[in-house]
C-alpha atoms as a PDB file:
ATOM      1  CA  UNK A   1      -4.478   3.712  20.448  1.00  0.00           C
ATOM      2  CA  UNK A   2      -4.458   0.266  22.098  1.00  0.00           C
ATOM      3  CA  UNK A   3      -7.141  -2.424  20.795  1.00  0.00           C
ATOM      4  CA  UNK A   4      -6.298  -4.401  23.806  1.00  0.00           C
ATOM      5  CA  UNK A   5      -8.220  -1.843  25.756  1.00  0.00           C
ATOM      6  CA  UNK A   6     -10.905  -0.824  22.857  1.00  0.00           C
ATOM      7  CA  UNK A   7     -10.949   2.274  20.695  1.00  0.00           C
ATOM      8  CA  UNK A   8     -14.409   4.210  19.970  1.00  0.00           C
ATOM      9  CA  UNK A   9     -15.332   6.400  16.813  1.00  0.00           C
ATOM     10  CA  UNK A  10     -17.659   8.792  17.492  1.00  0.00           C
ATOM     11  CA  UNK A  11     -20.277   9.102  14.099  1.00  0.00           C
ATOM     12  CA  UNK A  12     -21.678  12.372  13.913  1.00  0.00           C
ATOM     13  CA  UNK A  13     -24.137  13.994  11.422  1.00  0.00           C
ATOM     14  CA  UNK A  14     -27.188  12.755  10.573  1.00  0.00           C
ATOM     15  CA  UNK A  15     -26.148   9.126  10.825  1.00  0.00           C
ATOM     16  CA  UNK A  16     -25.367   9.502  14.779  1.00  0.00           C
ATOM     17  CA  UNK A  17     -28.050  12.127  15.543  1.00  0.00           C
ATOM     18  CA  UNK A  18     -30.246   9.539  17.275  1.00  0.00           C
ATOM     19  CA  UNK A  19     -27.736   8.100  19.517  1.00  0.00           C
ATOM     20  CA  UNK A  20     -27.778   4.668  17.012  1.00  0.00           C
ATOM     21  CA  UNK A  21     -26.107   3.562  14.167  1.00  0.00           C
ATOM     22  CA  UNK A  22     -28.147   1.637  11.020  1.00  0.00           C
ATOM     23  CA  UNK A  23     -27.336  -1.883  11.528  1.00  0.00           C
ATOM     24  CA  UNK A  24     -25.569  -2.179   7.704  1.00  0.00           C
ATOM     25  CA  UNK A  25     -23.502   0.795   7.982  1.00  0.00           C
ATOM     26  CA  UNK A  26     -22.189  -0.700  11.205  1.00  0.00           C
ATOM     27  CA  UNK A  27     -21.657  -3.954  10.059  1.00  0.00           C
ATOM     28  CA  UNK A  28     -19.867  -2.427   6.688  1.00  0.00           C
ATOM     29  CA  UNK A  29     -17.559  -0.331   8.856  1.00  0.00           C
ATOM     30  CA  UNK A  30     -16.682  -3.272  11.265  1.00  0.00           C
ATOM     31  CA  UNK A  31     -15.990  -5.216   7.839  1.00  0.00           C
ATOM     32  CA  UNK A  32     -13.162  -2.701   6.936  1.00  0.00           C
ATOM     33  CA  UNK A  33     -11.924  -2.107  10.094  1.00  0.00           C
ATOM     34  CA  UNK A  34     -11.429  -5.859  10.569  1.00  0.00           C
ATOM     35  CA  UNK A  35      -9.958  -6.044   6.741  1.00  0.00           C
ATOM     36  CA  UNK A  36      -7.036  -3.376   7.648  1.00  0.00           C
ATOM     37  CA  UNK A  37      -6.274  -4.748  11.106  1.00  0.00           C
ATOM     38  CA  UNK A  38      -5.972  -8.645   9.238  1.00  0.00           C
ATOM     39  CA  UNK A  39      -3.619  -6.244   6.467  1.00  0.00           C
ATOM     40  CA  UNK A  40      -1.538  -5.066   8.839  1.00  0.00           C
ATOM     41  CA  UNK A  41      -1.047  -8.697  10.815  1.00  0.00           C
ATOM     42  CA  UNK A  42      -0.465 -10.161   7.709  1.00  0.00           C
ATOM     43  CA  UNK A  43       2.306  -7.658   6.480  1.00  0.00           C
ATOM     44  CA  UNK A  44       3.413  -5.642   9.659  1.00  0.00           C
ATOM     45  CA  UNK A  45       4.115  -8.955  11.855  1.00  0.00           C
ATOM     46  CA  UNK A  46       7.545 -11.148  11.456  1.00  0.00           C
ATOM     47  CA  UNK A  47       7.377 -13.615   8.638  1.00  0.00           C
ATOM     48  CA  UNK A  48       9.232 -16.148  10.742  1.00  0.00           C
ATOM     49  CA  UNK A  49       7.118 -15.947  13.737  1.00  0.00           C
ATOM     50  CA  UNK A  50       4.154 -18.310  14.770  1.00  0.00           C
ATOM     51  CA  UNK A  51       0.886 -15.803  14.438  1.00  0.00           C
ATOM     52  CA  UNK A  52      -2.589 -17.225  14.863  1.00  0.00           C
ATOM     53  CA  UNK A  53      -4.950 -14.686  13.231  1.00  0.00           C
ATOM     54  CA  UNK A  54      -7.747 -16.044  15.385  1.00  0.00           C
ATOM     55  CA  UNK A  55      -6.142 -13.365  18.344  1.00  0.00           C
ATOM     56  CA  UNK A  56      -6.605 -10.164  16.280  1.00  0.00           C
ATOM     57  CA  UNK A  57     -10.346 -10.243  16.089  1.00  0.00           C
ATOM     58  CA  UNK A  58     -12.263  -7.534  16.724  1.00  0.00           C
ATOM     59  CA  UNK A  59     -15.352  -7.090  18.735  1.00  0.00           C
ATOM     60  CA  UNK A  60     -17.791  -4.946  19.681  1.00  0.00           C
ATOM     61  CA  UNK A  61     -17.332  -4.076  23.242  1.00  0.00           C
ATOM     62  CA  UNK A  62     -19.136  -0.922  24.368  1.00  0.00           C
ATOM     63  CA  UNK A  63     -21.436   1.389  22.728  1.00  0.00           C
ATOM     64  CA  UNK A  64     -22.233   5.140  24.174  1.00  0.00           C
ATOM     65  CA  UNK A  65     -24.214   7.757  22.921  1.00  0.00           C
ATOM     66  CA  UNK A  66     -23.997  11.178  22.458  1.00  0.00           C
ATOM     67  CA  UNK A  67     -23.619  10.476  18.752  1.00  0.00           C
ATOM     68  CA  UNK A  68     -23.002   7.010  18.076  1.00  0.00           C
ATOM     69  CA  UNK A  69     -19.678   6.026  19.203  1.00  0.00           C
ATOM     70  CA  UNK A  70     -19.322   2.474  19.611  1.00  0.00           C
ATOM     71  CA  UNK A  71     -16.288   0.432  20.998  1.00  0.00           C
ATOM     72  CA  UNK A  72     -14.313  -2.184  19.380  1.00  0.00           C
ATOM     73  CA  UNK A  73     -11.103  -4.278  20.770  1.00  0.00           C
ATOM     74  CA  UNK A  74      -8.973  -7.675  20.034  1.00  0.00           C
ATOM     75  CA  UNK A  75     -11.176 -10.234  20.891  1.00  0.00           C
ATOM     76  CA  UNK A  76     -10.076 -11.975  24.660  1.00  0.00           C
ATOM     77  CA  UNK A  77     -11.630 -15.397  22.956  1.00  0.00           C
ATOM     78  CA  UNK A  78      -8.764 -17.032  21.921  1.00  0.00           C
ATOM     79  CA  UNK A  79      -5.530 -17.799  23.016  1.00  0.00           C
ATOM     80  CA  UNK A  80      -2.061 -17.485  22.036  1.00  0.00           C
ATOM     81  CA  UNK A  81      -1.752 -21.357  21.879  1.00  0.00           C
ATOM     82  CA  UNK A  82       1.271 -21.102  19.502  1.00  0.00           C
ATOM     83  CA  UNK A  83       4.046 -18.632  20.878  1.00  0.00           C
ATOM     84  CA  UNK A  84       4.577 -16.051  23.970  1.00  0.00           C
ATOM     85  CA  UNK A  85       4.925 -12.852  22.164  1.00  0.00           C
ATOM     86  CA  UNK A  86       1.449 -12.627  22.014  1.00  0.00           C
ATOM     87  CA  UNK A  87       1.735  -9.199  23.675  1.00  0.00           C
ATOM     88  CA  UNK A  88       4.459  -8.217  21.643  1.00  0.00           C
ATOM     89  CA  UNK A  89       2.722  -8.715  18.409  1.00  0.00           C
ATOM     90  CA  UNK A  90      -0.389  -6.618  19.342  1.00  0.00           C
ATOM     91  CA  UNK A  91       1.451  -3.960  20.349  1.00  0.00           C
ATOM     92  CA  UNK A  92       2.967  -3.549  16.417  1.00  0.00           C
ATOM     93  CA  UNK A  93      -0.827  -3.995  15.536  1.00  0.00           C
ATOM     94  CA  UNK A  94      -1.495  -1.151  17.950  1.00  0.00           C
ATOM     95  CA  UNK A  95       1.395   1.310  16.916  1.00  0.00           C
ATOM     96  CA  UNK A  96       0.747   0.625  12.999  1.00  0.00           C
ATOM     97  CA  UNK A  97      -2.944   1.237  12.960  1.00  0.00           C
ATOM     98  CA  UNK A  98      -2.339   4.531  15.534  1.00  0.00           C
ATOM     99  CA  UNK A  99       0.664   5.922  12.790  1.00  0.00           C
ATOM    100  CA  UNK A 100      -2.332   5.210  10.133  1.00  0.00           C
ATOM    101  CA  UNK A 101      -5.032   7.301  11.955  1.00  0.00           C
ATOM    102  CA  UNK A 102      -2.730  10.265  12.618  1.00  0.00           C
ATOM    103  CA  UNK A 103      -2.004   9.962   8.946  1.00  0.00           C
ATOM    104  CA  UNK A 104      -6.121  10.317   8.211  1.00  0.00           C
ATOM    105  CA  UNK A 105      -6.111  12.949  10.838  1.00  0.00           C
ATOM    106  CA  UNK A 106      -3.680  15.019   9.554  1.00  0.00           C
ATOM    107  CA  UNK A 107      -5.298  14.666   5.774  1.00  0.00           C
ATOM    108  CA  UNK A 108      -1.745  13.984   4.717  1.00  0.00           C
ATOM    109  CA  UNK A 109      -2.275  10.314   2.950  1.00  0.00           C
ATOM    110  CA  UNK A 110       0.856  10.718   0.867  1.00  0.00           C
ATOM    111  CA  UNK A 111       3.145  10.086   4.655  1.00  0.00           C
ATOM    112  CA  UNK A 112       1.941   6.139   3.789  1.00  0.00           C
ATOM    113  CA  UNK A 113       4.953   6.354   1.371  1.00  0.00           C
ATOM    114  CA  UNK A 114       7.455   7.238   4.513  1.00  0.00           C
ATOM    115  CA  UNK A 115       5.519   4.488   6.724  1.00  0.00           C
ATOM    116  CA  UNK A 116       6.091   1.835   3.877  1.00  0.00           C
ATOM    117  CA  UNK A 117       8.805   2.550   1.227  1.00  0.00           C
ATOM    118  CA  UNK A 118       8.203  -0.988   0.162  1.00  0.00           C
ATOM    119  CA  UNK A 119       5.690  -1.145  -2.263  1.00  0.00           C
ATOM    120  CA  UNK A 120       4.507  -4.420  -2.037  1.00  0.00           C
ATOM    121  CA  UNK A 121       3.475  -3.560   1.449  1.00  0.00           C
ATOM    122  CA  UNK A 122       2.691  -0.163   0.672  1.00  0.00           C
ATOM    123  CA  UNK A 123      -0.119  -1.136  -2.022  1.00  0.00           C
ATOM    124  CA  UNK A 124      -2.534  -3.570   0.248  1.00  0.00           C
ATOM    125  CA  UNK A 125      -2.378  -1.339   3.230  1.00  0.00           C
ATOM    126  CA  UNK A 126      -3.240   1.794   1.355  1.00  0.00           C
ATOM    127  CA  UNK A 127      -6.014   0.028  -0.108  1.00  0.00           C
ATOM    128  CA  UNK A 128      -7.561  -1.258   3.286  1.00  0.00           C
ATOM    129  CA  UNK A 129      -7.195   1.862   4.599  1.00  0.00           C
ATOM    130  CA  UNK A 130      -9.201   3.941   1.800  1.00  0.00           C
ATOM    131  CA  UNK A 131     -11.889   1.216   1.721  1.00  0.00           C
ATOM    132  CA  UNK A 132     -12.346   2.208   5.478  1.00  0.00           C
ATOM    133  CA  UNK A 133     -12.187   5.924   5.419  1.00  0.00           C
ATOM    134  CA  UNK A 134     -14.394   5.489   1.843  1.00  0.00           C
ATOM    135  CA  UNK A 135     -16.680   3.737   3.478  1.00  0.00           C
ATOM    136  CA  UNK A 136     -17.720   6.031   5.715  1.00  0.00           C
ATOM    137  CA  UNK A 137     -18.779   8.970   3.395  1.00  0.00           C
ATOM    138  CA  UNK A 138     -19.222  12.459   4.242  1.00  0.00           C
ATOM    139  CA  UNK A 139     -20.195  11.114   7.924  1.00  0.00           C
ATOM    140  CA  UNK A 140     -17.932  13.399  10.417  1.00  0.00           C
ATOM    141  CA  UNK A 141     -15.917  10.639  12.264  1.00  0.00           C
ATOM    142  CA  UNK A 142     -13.800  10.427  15.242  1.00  0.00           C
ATOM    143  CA  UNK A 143     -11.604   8.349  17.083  1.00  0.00           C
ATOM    144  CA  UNK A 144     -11.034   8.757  20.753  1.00  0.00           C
ATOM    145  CA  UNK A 145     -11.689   7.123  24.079  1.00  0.00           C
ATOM    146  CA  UNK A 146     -13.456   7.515  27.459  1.00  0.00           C
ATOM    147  CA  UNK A 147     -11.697   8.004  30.736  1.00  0.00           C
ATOM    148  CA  UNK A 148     -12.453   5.332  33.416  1.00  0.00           C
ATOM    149  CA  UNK A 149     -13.833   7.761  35.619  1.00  0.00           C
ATOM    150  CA  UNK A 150     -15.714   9.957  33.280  1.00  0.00           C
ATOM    151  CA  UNK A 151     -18.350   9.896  30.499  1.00  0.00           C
ATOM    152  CA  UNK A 152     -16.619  12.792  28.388  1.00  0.00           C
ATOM    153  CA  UNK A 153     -15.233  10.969  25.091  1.00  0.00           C
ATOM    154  CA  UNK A 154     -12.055  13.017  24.363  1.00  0.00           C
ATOM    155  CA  UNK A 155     -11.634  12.746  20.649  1.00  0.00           C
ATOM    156  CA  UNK A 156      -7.232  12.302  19.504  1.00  0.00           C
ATOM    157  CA  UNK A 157      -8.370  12.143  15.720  1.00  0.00           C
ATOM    158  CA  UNK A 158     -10.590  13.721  13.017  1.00  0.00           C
ATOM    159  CA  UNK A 159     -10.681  11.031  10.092  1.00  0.00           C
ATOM    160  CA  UNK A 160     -10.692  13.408   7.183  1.00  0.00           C
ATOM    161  CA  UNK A 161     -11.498  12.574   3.566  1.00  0.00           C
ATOM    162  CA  UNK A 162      -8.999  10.116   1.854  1.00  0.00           C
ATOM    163  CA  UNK A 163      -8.793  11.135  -2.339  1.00  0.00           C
ATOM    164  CA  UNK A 164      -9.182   8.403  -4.573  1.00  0.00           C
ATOM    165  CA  UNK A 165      -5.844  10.397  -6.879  1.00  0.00           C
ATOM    166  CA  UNK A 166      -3.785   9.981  -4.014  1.00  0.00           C
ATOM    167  CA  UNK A 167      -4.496   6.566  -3.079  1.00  0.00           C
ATOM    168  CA  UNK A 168      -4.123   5.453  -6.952  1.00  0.00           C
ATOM    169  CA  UNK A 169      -0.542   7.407  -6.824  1.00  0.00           C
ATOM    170  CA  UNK A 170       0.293   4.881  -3.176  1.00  0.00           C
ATOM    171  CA  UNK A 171      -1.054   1.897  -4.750  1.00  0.00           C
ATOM    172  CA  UNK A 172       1.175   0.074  -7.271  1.00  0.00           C
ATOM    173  CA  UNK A 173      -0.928  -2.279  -9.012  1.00  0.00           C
ATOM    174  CA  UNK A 174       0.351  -5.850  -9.901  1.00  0.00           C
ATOM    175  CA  UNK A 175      -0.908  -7.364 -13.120  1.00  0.00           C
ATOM    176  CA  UNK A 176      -1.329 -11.469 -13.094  1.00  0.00           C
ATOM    177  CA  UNK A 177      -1.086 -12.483 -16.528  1.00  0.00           C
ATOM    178  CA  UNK A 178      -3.736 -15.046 -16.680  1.00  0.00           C
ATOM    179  CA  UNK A 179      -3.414 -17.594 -19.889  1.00  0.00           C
ATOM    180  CA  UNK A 180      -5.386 -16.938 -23.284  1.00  0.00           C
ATOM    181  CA  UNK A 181      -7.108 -20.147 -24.330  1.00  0.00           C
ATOM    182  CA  UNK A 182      -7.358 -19.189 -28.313  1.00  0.00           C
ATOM    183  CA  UNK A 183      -4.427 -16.860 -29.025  1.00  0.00           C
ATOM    184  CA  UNK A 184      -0.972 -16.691 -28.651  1.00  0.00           C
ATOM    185  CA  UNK A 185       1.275 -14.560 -27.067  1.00  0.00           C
ATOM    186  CA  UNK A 186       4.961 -13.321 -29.211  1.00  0.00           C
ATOM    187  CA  UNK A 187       7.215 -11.207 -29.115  1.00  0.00           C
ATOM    188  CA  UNK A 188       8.992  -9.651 -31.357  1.00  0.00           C
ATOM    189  CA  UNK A 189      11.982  -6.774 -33.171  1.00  0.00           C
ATOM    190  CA  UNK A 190      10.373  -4.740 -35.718  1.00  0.00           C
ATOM    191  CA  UNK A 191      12.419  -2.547 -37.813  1.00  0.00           C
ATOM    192  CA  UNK A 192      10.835   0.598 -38.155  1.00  0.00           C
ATOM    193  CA  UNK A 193      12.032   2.605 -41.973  1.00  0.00           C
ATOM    194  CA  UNK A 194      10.640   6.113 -43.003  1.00  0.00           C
ATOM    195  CA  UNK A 195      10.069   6.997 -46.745  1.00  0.00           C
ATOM    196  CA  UNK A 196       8.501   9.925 -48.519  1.00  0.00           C
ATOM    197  CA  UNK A 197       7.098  10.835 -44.764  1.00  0.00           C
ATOM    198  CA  UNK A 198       5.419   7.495 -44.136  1.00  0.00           C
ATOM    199  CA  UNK A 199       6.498   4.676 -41.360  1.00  0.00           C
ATOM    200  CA  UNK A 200       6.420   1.304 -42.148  1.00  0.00           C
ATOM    201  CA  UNK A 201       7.153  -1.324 -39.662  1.00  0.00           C
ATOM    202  CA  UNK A 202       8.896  -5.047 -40.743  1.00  0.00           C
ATOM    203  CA  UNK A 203       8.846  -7.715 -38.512  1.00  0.00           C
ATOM    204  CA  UNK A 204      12.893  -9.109 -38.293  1.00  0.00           C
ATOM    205  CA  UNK A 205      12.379 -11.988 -35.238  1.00  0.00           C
ATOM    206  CA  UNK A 206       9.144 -13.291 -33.685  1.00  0.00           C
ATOM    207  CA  UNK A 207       9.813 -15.682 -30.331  1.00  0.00           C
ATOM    208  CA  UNK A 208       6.655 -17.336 -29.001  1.00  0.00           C
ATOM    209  CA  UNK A 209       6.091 -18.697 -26.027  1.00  0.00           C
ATOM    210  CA  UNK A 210       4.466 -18.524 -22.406  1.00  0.00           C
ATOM    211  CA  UNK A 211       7.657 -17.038 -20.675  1.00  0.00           C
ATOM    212  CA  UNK A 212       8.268 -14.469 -23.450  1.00  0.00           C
ATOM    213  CA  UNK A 213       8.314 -11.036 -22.512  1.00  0.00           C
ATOM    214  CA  UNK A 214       9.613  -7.297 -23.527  1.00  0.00           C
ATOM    215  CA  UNK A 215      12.277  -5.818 -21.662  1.00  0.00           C
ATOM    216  CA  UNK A 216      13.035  -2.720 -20.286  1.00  0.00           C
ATOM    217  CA  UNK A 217      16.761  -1.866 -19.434  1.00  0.00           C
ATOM    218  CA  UNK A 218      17.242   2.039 -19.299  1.00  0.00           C
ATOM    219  CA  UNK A 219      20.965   3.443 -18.543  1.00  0.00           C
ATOM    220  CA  UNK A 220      18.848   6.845 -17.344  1.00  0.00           C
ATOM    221  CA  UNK A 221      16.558   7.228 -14.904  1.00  0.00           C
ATOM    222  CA  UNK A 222      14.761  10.552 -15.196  1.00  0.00           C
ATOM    223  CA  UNK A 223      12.476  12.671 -12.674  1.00  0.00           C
ATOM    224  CA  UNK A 224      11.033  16.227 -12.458  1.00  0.00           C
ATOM    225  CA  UNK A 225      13.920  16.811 -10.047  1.00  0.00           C
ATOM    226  CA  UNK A 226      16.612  14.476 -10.734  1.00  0.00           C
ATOM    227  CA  UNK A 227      18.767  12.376 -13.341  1.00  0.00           C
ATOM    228  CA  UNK A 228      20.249   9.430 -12.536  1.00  0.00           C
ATOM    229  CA  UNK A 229      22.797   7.596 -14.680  1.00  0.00           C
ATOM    230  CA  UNK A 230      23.520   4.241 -14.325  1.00  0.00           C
ATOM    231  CA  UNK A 231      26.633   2.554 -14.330  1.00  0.00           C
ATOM    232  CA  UNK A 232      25.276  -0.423 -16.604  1.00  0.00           C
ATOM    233  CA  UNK A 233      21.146  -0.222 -17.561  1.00  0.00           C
ATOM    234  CA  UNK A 234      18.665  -2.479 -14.906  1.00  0.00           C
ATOM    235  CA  UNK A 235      17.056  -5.198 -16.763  1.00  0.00           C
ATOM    236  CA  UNK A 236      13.200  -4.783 -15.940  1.00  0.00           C
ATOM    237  CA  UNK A 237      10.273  -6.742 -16.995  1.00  0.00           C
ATOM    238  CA  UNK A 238       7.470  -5.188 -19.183  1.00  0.00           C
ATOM    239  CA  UNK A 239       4.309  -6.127 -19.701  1.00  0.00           C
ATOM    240  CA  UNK A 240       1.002  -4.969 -20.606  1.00  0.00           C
ATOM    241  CA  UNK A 241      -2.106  -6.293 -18.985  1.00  0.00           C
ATOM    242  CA  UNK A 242      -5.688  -5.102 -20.147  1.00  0.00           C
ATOM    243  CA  UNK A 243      -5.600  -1.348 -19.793  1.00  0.00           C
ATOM    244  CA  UNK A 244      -2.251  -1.433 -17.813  1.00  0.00           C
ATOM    245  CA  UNK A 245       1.341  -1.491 -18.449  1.00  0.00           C
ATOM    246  CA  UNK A 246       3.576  -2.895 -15.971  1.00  0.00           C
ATOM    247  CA  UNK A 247       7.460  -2.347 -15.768  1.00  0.00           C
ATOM    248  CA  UNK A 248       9.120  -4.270 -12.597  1.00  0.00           C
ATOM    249  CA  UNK A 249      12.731  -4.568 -11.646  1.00  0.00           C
ATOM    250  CA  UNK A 250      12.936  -7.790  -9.633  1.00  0.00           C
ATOM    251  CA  UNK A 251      16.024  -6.786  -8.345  1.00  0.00           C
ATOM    252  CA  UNK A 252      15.183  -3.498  -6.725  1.00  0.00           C
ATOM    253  CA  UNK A 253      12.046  -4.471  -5.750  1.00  0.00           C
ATOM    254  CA  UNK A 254      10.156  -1.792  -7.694  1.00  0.00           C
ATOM    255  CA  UNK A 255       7.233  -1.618 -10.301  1.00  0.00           C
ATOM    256  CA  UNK A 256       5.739   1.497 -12.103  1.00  0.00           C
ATOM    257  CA  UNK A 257       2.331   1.108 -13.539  1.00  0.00           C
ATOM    258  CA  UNK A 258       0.162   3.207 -16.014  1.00  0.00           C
ATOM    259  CA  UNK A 259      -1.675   3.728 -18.812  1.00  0.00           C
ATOM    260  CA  UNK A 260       0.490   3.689 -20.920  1.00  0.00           C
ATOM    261  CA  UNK A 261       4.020   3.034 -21.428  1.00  0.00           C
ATOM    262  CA  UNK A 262       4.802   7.067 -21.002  1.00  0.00           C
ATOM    263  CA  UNK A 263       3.040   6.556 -17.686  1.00  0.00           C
ATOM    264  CA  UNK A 264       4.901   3.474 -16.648  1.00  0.00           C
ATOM    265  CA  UNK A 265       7.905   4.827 -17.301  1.00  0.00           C
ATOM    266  CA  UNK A 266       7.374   7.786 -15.167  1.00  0.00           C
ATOM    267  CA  UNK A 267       6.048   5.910 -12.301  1.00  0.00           C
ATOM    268  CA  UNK A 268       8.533   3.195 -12.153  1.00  0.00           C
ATOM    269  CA  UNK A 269      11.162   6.589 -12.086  1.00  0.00           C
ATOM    270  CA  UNK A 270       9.603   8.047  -9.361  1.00  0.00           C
ATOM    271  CA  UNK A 271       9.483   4.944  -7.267  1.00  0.00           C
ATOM    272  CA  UNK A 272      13.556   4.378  -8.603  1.00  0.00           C
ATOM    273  CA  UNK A 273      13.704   8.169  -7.267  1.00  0.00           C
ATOM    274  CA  UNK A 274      11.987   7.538  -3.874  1.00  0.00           C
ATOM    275  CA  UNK A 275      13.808   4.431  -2.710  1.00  0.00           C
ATOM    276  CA  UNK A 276      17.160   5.765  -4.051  1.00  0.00           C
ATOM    277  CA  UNK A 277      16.331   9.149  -1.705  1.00  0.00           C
ATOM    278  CA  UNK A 278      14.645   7.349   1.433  1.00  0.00           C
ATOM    279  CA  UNK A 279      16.841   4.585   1.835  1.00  0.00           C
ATOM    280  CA  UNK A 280      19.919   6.831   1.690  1.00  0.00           C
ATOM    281  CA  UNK A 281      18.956   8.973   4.424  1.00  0.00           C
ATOM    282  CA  UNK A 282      18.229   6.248   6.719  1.00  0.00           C
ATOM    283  CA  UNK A 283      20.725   3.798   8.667  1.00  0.00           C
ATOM    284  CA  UNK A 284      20.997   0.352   8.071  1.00  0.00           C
ATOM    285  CA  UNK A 285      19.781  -0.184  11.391  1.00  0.00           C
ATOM    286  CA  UNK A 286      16.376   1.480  10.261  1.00  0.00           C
ATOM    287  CA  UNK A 287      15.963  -0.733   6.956  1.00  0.00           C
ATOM    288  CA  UNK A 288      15.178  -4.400   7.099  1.00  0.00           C
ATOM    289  CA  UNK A 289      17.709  -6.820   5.938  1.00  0.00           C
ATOM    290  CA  UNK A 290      16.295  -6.959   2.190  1.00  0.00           C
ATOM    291  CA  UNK A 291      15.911  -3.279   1.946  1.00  0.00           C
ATOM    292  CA  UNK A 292      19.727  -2.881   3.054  1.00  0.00           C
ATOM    293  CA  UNK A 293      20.208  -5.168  -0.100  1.00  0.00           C
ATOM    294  CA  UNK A 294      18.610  -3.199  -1.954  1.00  0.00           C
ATOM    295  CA  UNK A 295      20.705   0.221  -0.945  1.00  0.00           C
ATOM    296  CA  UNK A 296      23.619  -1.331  -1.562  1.00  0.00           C
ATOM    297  CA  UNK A 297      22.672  -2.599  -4.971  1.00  0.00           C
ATOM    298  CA  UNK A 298      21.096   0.626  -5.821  1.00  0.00           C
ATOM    299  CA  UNK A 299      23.834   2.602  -4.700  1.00  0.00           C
ATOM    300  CA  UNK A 300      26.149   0.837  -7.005  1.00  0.00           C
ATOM    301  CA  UNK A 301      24.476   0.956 -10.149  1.00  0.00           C
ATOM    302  CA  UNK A 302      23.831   4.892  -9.544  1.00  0.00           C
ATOM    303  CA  UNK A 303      26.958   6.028 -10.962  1.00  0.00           C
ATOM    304  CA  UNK A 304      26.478   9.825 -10.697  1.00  0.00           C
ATOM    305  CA  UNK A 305      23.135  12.512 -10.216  1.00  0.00           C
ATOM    306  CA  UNK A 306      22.311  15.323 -12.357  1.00  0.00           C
END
């Protein structure tokens, strides 16, 4: 896949039958095509390096028919007035968005976790990539290019149906508390007593105030597969915005989301379970300087695996 060059998708069915595409539908799917190529420029590029945005446009460049398979590539508009690695940084652009097509071609959406351990990252390039293969509908799609010297498109990729499941169990979702005008916010340690069969709850301690919060600091970390007990407990955040609860362990870089706190609790242990697995069987050489951090804090506090 190389943008530089241009990429077509072929759009078969009854939206490509005539050899044209509806004028929305093309200007929807350039939309999301543009909004995961900006995702993965402003997550997949080096933080410390000089990137104008302005040089990963995308543009129409070609359209063919025999379906509907038009063209699109970085724009040749602007300049790279700010650095010489121009070349260097489209070619990350290129490899990231060709790993995520093989991923929709193969069906397999749940290899995003291996592409991204990092869940920050993870969560807005998931979501750019479902609103793209969403917003195409049942409309057979494929990616491929034309030889120079021929008019056969040879198709490299079958975009096949992305699950809404799996992309909610890729996307960790990050609740801004936003301020309540009329009411305020405590918390609190309730002692909890049982007599004759009934439960009655007594408020010991309230603490108010805007940087209040529950905490979550468990000693086991429990899985379908796996128990892990900690040397000392990780001191996590808890929250609970609208209709989520939120559990986050600064430290580790992780957050589980759900429902409810049951759900929480289980995500945030299968994320503890993934990055505990996937970091240990790669090299330090393969992580990034914060997730090496991370392995060797993790690996500390795990103090032994049932």
């Amino acid at each position: 896949m190389d943008l530089t060059d241009g990429i077509c998708f072929e759009f078969g069915g009854e939206l490509g039958k005539f050899n044209s595409l509806p004028l929305d539908f093309l200007i929807r799917f350039a939309g999301d095509f543009q909004n995961l190529i900006d995702t993965l420029v402003r997550y997949d590029l080096p933080q410390d390096e000089a990137v104008d945005p302005d040089n990963f446009r995308i543009e129409l460049v070609d359209f063919k028919a025999g379906s509907a398979i038009p063209k699109l590539a970085f724009t040749r508009r602007a300049q790279d007035t700010i650095g010489n690695n121009l070349r260097d940084h489209k070619q990350v652009i290129n490899d990231s968005l060709a790993n995520l097509l093989s991923i929709a071609g193969s069906g397999d959406y749940t290899k995003i976790r291996d592409l991204y351990p990092d869940s920050h990252t993870r969560s807005p390039i998931t979501a750019s990539l479902y609103d793209l293969i969403h917003g195409i509908g049942t409309t057979p799609t494929t990616v491929g290019s034309f030889n120079d010297d021929s008019e056969t498109f040879h198709p490299v990729y079958k975009l096949n149906k992305f699950k809404e499941s799996v992309r909610d169990s890729l996307i960790t979702t990050e609740m801004v508390q936003e301020p309540e005008k009329e009411t305020d916010l405590a918390v609190g340690r309730i002692r909890v007593s049982t007599r004759y069969g009934k439960k009655k709850n007594r408020i010991i301690e309230v603490y108010s105030g805007k940087n209040m919060s529950l905490e979550y600091a468990p000693r086991e970390i429990k899985t379908s597969e796996r128990c892990y007990t900690l040397k000392q407990p990780i001191r996590c955040l808890f929250e609970k915005e609208k209709d989520y609860f939120v559990i986050q362990s600064e430290l580790l870089n992780i957050i589980g989301t759900g429902y409810s706190q049951d759900e929480a609790v289980s995500s945030f242990s299968d994320e503890f379970d993934y990055v505990y697995q996937r970091f240990n069987e790669l090299t330090d050489d393969q992580l990034s300087p914060m997730n090496q951090i991370v392995k060797v804090i993790i690996n500390h506090l795990v103090d032994h695996i049932g």
